[in-house]
N, C-alpha and C. Protein backbone atom coordinates (compact mmCIF):
# COMPACT_ATOMS: atom_id res chain seq x y z
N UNK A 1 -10.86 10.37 -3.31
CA UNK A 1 -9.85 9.82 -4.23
C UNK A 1 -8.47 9.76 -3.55
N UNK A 2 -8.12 11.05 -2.80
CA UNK A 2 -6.87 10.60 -1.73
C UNK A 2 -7.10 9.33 -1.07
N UNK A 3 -7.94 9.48 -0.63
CA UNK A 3 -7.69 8.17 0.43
C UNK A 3 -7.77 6.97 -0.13
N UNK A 4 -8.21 7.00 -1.30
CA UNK A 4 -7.83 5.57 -2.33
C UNK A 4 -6.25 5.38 -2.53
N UNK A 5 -5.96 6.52 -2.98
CA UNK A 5 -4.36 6.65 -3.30
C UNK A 5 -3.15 5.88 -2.21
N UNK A 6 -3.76 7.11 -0.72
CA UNK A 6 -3.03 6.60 0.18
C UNK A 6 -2.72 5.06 0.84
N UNK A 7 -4.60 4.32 0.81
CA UNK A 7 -4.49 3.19 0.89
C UNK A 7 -3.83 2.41 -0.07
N UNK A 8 -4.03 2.76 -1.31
CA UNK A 8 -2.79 1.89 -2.31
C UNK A 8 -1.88 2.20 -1.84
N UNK A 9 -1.08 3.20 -1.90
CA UNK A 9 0.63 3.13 -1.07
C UNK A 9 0.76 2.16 0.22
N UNK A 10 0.14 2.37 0.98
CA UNK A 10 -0.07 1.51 2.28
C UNK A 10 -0.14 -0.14 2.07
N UNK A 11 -0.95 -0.70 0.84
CA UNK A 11 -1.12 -1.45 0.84
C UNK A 11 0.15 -2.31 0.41
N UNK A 12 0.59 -1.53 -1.03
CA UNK A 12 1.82 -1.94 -1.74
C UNK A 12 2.71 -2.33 -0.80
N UNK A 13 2.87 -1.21 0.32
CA UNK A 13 4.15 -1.01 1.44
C UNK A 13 4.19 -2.45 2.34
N UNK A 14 2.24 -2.79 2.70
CA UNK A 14 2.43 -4.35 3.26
C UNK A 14 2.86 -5.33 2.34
N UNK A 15 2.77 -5.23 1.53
CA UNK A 15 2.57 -6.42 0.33
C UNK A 15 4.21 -6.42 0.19
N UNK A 16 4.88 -5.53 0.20
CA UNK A 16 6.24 -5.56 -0.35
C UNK A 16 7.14 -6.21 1.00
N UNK A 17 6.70 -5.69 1.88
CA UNK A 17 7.24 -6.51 3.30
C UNK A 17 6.77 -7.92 3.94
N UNK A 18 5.94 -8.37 3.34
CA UNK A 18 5.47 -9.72 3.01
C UNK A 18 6.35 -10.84 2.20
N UNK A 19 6.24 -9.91 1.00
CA UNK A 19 7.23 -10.50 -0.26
C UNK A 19 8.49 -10.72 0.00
N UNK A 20 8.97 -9.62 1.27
CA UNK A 20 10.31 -9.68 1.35
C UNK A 20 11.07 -11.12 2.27
């Protein structure tokens, strides 16, 4: 279940620097 978590943060973190 961590490593679900962490990959969501990670993912958000690309997605938001994409967006940017």
């Amino acid at each position: 279940m961590e490593r679900i978590v962490h990959l969501g943060h990670e993912l958000a973190k690309a997605v938001e620097e994409l967006g940017a």
